[in-house]
Protein backbone atom coordinates (compact mmCIF):
# COMPACT_ATOMS: atom_id res chain seq x y z
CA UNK A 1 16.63 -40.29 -10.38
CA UNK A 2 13.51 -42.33 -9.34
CA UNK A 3 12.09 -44.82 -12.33
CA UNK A 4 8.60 -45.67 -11.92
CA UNK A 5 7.33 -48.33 -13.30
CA UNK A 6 5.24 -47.17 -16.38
CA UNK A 7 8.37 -45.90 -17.23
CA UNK A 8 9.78 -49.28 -17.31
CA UNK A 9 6.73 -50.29 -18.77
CA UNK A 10 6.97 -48.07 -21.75
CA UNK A 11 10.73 -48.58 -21.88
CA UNK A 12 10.26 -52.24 -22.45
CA UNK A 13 7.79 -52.17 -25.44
CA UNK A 14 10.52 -50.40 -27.33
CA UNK A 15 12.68 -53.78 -26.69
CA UNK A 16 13.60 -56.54 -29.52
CA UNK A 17 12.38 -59.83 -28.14
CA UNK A 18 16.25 -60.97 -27.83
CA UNK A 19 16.09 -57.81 -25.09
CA UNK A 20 13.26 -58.86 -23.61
CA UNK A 21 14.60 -62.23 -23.39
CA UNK A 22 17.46 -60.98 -21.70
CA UNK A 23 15.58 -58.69 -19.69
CA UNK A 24 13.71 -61.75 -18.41
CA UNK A 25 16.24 -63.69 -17.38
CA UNK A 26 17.79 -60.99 -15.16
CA UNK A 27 14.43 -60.70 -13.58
CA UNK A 28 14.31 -64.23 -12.84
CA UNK A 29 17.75 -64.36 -11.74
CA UNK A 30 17.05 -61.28 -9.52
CA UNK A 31 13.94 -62.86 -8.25
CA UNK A 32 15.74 -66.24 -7.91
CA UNK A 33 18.23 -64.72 -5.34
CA UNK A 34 15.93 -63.03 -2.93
CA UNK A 35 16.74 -64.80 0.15
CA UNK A 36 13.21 -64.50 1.94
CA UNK A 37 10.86 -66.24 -0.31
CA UNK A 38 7.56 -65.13 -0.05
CA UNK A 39 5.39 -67.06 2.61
CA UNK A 40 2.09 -69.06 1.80
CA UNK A 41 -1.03 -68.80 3.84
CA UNK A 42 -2.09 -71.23 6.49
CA UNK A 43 -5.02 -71.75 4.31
CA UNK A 44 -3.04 -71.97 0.78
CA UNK A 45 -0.91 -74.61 2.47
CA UNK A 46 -3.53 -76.77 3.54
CA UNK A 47 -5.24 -76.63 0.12
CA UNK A 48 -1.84 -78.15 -1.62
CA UNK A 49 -1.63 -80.52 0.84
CA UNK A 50 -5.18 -81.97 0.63
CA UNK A 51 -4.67 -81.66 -2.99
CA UNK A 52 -1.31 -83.49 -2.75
CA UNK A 53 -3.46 -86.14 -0.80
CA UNK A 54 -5.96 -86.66 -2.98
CA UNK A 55 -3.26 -87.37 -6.15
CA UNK A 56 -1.75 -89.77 -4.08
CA UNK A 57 -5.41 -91.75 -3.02
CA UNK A 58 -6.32 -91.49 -6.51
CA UNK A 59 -3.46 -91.16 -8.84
CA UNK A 60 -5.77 -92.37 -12.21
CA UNK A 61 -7.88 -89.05 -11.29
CA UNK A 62 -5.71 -86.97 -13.54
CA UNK A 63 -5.05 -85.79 -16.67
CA UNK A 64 -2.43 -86.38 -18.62
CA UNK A 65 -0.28 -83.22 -19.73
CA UNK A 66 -0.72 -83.83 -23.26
CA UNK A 67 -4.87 -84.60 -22.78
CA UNK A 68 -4.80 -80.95 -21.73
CA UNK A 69 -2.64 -79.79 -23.96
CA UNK A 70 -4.40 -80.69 -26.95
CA UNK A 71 -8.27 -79.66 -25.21
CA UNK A 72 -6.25 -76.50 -24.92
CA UNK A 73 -4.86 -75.89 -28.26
CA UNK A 74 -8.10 -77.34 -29.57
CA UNK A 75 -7.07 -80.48 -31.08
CA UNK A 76 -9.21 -82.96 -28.78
C-alpha cells in the first residue's frame, strides 16, 4: 500500500497535539539517525565561515537574544 504524502498530511490534522508531539519526535529521531547528513554548498560554507569571522572581529556587533526577542514579540 503506497501512502502519499497528502495523505499523511490529512492524517495528521486529525491528531491531538500530544500525537503530534509524539509524531514529532519520531521524525526527529528518524531524521536524527540518517547516517549521510545532507551536504552544504561550497558557497553556503563560505558564507558561515565569513560570518563566523566577522562575530569573532567584532563580537559587540550583535544582538542580544532577548533584544530580538522582545523587537519580535513587540515589546521593544
Amino acid at each position: 500500500m503506497s501512502v502519499t504524502l497528502e495523505k499523511i498530511e490529512k492524517e495528521v490534522r486529525t491528531l491531538s497535539v500530544a500525537e503530534k508531539r509524539e509524531l514529532f519526535d519520531l521524525l526527529w529521531l528518524e531524521l536524527a539517525s540518517d547516517e549521510e547528513p545532507e551536504a552544504i554548498s561550497d558557497e553556503l560554507k563560505a558564507e558561515l565561515e565569513r560570518r563566523l569571522e566577522d562575530i569573532r572581529q567584532n563580537p559587540e556587533a550583535g544582538i542580544p537574544w532577548e533584544q530580538v526577542k522582545r523587537e519580535i514579540l513587540g515589546g521593544k
